[in-house]
PDB file of N, CA and C in Angstrom:
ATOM      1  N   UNK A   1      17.518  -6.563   1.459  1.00  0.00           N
ATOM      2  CA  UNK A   1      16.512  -6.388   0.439  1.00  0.00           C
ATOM      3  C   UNK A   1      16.294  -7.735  -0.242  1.00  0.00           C
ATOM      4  N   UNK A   2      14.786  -8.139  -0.376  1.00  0.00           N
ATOM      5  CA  UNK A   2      14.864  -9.586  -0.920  1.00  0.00           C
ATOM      6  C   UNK A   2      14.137  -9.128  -2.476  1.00  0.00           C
ATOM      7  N   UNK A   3      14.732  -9.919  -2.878  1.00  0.00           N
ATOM      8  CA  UNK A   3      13.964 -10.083  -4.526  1.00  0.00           C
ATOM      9  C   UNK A   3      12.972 -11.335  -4.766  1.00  0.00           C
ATOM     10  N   UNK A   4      11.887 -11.312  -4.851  1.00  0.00           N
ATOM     11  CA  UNK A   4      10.906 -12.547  -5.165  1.00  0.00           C
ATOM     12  C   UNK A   4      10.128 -12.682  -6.197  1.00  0.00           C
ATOM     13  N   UNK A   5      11.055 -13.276  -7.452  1.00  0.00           N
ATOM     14  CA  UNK A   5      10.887 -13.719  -9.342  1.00  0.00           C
ATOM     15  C   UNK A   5      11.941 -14.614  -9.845  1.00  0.00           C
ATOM     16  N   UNK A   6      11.115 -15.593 -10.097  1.00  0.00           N
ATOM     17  CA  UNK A   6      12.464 -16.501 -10.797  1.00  0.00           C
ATOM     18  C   UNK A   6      11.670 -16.726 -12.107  1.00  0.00           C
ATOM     19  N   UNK A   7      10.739 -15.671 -12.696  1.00  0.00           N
ATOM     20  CA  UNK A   7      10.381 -15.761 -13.991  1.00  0.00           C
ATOM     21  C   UNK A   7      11.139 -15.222 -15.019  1.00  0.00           C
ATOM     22  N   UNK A   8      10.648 -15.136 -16.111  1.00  0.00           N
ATOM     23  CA  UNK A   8      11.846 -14.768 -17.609  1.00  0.00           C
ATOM     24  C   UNK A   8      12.192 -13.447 -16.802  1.00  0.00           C
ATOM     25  N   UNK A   9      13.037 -13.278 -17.253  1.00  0.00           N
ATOM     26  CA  UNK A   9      13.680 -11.494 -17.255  1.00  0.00           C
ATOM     27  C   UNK A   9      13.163 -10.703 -18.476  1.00  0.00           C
ATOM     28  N   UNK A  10      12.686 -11.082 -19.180  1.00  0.00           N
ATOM     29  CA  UNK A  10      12.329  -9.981 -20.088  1.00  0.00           C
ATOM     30  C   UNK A  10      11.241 -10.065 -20.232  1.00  0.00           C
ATOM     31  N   UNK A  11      10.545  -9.742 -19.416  1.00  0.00           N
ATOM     32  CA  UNK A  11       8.795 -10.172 -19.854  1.00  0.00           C
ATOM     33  C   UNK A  11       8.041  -8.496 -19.190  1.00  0.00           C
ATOM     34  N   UNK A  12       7.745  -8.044 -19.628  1.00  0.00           N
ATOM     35  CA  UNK A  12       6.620  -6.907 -19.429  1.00  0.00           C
ATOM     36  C   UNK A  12       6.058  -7.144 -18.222  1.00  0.00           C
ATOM     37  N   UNK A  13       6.145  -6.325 -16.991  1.00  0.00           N
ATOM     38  CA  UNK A  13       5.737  -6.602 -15.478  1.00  0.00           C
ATOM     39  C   UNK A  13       5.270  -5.553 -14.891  1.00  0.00           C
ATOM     40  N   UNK A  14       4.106  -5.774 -13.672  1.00  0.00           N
ATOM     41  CA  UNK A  14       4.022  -4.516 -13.073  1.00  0.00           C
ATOM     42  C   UNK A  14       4.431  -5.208 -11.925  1.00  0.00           C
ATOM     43  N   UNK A  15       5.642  -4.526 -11.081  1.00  0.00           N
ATOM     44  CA  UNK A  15       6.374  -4.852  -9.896  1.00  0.00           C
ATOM     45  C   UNK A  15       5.502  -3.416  -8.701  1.00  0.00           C
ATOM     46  N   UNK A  16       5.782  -4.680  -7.443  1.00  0.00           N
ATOM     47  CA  UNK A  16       5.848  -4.021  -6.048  1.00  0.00           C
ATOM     48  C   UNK A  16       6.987  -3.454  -5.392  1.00  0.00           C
ATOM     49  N   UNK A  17       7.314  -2.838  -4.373  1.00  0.00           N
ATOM     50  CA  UNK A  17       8.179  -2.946  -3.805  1.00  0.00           C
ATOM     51  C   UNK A  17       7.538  -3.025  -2.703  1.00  0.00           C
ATOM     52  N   UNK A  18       7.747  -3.740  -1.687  1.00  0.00           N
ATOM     53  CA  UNK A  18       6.685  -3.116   0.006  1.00  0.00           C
ATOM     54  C   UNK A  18       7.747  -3.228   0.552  1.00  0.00           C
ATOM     55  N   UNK A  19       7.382  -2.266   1.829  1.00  0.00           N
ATOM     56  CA  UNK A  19       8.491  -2.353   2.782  1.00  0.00           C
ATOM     57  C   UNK A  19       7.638  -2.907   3.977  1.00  0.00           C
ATOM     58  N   UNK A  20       8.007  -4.193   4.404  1.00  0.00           N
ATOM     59  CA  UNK A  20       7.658  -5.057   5.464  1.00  0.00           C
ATOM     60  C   UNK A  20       7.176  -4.530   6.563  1.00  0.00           C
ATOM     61  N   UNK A  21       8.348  -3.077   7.231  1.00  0.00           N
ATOM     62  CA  UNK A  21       8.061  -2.864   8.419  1.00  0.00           C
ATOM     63  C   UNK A  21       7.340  -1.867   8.581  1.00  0.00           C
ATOM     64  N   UNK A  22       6.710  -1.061   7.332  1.00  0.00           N
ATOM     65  CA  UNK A  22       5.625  -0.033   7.182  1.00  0.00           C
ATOM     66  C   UNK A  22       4.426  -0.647   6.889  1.00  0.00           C
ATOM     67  N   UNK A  23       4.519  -1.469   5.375  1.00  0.00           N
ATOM     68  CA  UNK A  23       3.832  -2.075   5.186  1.00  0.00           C
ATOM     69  C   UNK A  23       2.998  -1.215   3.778  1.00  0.00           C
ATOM     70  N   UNK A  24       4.149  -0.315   4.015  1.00  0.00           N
ATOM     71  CA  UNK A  24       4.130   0.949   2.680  1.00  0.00           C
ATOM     72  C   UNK A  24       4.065  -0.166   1.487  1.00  0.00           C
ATOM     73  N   UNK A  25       3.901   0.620  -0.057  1.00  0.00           N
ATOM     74  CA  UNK A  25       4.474  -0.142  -1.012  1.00  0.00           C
ATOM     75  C   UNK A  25       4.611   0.964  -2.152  1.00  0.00           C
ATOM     76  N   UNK A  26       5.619   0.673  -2.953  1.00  0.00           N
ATOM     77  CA  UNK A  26       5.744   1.344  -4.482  1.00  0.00           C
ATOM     78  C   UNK A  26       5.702   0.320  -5.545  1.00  0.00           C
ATOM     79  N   UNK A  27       4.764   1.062  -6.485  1.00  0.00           N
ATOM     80  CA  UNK A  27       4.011   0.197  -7.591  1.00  0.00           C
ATOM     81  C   UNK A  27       4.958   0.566  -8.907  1.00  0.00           C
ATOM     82  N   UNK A  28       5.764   0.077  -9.551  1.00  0.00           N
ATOM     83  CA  UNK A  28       6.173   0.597 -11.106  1.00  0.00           C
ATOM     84  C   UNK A  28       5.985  -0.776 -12.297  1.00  0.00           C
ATOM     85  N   UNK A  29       6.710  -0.567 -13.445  1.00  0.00           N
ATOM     86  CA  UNK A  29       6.652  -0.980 -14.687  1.00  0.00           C
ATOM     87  C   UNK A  29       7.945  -1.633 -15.098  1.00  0.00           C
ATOM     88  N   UNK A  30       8.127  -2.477 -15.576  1.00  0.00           N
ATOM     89  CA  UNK A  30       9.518  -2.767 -16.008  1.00  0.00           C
ATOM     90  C   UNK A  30       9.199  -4.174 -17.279  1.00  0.00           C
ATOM     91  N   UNK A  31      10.348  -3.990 -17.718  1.00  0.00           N
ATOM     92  CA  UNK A  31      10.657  -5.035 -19.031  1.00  0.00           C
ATOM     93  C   UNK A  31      11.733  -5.638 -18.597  1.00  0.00           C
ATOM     94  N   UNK A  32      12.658  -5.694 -17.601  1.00  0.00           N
ATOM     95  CA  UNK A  32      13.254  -6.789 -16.811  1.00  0.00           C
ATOM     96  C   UNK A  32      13.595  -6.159 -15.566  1.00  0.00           C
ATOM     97  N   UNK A  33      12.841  -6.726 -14.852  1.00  0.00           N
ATOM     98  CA  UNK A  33      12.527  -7.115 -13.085  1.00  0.00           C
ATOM     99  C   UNK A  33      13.939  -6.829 -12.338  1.00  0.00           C
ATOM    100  N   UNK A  34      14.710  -7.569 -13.115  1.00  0.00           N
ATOM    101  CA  UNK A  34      16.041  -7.852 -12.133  1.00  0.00           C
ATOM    102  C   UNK A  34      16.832  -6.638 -12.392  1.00  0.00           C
ATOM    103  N   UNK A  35      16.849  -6.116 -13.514  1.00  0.00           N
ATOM    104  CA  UNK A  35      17.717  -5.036 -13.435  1.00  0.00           C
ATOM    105  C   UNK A  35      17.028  -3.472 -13.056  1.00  0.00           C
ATOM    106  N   UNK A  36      15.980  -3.598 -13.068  1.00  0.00           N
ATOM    107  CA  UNK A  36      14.737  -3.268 -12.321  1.00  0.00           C
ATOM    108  C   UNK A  36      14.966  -2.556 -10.978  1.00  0.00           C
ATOM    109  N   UNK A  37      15.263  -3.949 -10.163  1.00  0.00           N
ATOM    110  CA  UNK A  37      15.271  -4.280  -8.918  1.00  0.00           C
ATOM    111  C   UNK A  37      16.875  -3.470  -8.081  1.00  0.00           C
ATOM    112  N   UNK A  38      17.589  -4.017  -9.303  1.00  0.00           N
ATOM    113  CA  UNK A  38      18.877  -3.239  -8.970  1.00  0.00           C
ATOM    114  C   UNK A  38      19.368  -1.706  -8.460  1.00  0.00           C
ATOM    115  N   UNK A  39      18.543  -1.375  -9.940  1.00  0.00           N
ATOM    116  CA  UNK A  39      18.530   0.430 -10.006  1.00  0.00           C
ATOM    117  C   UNK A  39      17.707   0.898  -8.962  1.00  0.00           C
ATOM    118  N   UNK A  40      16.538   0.115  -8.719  1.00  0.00           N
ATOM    119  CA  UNK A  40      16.530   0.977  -7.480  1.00  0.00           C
ATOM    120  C   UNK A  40      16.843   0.597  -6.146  1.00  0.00           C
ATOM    121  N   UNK A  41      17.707  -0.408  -5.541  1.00  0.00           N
ATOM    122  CA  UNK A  41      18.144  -0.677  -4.674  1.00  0.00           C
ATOM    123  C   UNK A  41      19.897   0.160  -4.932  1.00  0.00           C
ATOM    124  N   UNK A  42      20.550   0.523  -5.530  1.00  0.00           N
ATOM    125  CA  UNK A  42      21.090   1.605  -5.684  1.00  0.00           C
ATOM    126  C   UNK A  42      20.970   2.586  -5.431  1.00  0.00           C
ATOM    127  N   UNK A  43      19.807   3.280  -6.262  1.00  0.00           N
ATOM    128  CA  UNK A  43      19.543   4.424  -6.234  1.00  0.00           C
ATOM    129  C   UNK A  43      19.307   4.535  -4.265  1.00  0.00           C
ATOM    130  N   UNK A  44      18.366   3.549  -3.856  1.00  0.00           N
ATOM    131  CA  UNK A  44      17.870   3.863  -2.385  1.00  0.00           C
ATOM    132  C   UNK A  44      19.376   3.530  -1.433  1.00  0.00           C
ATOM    133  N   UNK A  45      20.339   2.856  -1.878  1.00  0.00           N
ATOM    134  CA  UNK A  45      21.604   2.839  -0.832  1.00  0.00           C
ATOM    135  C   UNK A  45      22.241   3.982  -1.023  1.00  0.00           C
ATOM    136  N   UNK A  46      22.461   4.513  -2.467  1.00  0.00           N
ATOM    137  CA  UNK A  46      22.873   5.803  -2.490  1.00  0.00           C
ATOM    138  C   UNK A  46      22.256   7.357  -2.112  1.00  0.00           C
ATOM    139  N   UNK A  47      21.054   6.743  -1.552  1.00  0.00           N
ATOM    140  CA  UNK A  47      20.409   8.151  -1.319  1.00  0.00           C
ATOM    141  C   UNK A  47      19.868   8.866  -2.140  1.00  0.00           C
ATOM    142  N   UNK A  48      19.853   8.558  -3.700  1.00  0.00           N
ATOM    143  CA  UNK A  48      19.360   9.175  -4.466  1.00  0.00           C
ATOM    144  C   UNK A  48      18.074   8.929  -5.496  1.00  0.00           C
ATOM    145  N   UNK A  49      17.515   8.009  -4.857  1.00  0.00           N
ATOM    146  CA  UNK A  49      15.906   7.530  -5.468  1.00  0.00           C
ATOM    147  C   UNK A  49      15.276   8.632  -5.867  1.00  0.00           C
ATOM    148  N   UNK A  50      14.766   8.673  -7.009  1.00  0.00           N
ATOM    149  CA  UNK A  50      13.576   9.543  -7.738  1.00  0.00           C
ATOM    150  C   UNK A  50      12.256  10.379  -6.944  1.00  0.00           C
ATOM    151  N   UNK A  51      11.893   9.008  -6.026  1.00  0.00           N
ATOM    152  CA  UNK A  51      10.376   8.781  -5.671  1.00  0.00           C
ATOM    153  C   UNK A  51      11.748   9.133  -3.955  1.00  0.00           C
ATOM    154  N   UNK A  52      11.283  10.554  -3.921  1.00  0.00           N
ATOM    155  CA  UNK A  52      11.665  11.273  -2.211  1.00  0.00           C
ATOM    156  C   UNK A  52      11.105  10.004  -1.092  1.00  0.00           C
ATOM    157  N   UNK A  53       9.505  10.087  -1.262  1.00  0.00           N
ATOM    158  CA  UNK A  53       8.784   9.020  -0.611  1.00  0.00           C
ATOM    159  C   UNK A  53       9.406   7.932   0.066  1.00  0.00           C
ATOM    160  N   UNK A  54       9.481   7.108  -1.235  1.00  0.00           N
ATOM    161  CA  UNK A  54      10.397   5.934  -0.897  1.00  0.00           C
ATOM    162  C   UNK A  54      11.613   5.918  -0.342  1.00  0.00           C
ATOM    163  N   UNK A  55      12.309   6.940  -0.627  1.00  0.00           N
ATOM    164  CA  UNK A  55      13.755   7.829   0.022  1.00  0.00           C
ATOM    165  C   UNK A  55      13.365   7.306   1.183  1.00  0.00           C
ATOM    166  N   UNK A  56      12.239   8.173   1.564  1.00  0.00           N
ATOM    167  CA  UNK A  56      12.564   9.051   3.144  1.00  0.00           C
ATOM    168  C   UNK A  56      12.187   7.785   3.925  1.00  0.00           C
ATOM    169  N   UNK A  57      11.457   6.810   3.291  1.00  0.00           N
ATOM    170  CA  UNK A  57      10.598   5.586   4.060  1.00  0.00           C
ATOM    171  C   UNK A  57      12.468   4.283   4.296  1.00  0.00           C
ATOM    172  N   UNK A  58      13.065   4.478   3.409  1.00  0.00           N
ATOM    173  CA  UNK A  58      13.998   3.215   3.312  1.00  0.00           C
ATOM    174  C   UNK A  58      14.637   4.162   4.390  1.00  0.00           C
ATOM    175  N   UNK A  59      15.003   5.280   4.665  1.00  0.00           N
ATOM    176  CA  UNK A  59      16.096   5.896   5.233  1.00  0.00           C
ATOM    177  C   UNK A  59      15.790   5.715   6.897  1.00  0.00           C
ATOM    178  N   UNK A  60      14.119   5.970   6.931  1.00  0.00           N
ATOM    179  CA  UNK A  60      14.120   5.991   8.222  1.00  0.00           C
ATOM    180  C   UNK A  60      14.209   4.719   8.516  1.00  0.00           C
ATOM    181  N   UNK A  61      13.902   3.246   7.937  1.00  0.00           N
ATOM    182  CA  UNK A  61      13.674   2.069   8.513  1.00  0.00           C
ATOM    183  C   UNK A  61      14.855   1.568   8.598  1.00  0.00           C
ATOM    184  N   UNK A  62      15.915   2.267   7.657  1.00  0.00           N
ATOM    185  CA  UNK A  62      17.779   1.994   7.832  1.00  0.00           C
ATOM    186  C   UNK A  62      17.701   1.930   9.034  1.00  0.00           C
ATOM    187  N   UNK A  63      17.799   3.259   9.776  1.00  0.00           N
ATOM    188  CA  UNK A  63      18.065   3.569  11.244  1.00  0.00           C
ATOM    189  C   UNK A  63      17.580   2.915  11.778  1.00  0.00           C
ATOM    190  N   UNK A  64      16.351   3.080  11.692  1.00  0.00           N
ATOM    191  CA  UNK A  64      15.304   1.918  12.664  1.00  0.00           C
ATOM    192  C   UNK A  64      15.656   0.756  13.301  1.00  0.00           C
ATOM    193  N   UNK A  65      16.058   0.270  12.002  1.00  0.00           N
ATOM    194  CA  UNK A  65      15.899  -1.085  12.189  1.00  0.00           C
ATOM    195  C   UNK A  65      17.901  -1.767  11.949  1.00  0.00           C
ATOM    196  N   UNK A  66      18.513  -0.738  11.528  1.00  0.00           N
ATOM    197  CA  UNK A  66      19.895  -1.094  11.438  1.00  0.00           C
ATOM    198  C   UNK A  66      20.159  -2.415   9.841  1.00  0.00           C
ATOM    199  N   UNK A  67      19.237  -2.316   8.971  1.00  0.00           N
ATOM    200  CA  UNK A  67      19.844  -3.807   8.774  1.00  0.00           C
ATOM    201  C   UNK A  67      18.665  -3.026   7.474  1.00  0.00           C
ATOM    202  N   UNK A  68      18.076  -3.688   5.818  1.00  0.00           N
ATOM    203  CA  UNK A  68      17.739  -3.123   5.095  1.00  0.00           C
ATOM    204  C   UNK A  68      17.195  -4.554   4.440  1.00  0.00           C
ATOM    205  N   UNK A  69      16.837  -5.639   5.126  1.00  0.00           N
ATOM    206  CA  UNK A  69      15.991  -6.191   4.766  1.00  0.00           C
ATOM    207  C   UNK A  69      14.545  -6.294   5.059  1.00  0.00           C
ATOM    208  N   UNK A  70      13.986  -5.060   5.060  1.00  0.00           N
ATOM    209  CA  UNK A  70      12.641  -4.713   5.186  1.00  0.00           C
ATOM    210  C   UNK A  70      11.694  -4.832   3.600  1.00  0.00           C
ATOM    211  N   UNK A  71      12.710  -4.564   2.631  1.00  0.00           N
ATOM    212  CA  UNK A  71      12.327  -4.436   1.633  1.00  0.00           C
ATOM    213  C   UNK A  71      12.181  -5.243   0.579  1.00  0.00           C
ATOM    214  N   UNK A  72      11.003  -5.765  -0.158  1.00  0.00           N
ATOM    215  CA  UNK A  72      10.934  -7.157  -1.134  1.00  0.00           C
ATOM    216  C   UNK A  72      10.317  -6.362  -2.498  1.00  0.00           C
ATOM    217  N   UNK A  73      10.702  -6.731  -3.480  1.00  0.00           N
ATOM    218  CA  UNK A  73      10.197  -6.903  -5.104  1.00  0.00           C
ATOM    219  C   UNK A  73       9.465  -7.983  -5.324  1.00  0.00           C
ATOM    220  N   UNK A  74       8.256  -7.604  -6.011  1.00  0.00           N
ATOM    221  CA  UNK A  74       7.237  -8.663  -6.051  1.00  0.00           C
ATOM    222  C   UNK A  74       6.730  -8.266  -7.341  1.00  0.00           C
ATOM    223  N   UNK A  75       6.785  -9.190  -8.303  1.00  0.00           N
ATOM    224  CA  UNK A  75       5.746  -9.394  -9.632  1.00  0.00           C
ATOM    225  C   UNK A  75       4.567  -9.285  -9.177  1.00  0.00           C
ATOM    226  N   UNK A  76       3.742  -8.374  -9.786  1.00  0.00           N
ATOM    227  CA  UNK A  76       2.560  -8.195  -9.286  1.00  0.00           C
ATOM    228  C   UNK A  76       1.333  -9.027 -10.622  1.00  0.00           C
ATOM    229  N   UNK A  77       1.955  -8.851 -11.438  1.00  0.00           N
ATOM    230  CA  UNK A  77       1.469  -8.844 -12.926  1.00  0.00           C
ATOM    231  C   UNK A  77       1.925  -8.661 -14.405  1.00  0.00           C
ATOM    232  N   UNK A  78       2.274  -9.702 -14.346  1.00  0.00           N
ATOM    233  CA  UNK A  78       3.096 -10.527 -16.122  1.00  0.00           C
ATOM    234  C   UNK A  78       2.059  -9.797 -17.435  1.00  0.00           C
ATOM    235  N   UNK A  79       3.012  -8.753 -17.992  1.00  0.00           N
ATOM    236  CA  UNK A  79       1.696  -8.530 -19.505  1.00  0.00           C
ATOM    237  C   UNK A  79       2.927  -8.783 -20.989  1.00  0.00           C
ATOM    238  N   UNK A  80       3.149  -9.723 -21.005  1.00  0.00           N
ATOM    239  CA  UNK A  80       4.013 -10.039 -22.096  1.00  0.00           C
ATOM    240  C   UNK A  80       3.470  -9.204 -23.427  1.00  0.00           C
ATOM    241  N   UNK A  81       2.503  -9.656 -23.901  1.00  0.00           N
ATOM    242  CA  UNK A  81       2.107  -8.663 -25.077  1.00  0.00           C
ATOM    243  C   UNK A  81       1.555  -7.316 -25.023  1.00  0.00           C
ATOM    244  N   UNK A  82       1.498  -7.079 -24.237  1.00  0.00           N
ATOM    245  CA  UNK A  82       0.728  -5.680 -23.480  1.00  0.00           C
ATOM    246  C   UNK A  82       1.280  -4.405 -24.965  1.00  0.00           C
ATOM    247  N   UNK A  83       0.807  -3.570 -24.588  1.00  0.00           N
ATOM    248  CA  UNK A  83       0.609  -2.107 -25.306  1.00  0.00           C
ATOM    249  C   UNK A  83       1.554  -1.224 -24.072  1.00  0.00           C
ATOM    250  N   UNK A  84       2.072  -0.056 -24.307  1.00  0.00           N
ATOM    251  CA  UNK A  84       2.338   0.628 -23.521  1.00  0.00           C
ATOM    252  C   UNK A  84       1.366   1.264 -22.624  1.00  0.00           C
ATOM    253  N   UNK A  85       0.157   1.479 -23.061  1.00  0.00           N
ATOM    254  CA  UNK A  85      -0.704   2.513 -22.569  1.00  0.00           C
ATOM    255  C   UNK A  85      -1.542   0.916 -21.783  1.00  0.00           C
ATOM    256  N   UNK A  86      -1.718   0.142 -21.948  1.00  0.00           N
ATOM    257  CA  UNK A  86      -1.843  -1.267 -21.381  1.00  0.00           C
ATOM    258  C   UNK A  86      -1.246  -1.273 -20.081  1.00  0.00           C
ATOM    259  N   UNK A  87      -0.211  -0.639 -20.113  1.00  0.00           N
ATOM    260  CA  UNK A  87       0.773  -1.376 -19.391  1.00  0.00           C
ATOM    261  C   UNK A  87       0.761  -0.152 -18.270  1.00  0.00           C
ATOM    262  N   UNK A  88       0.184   1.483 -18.619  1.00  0.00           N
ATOM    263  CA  UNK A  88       0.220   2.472 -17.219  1.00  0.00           C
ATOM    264  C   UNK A  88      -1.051   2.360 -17.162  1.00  0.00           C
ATOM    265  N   UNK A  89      -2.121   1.600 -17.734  1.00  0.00           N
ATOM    266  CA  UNK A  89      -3.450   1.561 -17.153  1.00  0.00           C
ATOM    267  C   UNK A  89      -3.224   0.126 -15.767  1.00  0.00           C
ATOM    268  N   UNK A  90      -2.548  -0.422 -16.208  1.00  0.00           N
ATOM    269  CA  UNK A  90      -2.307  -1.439 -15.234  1.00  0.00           C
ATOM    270  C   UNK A  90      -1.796  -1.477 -13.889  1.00  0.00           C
ATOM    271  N   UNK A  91      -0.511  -0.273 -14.171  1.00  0.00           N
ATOM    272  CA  UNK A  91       0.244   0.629 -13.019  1.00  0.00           C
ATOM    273  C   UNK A  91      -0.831   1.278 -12.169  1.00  0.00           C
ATOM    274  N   UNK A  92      -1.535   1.621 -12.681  1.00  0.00           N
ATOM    275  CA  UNK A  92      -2.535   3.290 -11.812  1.00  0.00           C
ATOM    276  C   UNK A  92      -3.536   2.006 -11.438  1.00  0.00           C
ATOM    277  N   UNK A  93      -4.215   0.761 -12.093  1.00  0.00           N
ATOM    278  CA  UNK A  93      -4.923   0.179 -10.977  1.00  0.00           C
ATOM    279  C   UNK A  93      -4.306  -0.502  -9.429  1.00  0.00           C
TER     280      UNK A  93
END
């Protein structure tokens, strides 16, 4: 799994996740990226991700592909001062 941000950690973000060998992606929100990035690379080694979707997509490309660097975190969009409601209008575009 690669991580790609070497910006502040605490800055208001809308993150990617894509998975390389689908070419799938999951869109969320975060106020630091890296720990962000963690929880759900956890959650997806442990099998227990929120988003089934993303489950079922990391699980099959495990097998697939034997190895779990299919998957990258990508800053999509920095909103440091943003609003909350700013910030899921930004998500849903």
């Amino acid at each position: 799994m690669i991580y790609y941000y070497n910006g502040d950690s605490r800055t208001h973000s809308i993150y990617e996740i894509r998975n390389r060998h689908t070419n799938r992606s999951y869109i969320g929100q975060t106020v630091e990226p890296r720990n962000r990035w963690s929880g759900h690379k956890n959650s997806l080694v442990c099998g227990v991700h929120k988003n089934r979707f993303l489950q079922a997509d990391y699980n099959k490309c495990l097998t697939v592909l034997e190895h779990d660097n299919f998957l990258e975190f990508h800053i999509i969009e920095r909103l440091p001062d943003s609003t909350q409601q700013e910030r899921n209008q930004r998500e849903l575009y």
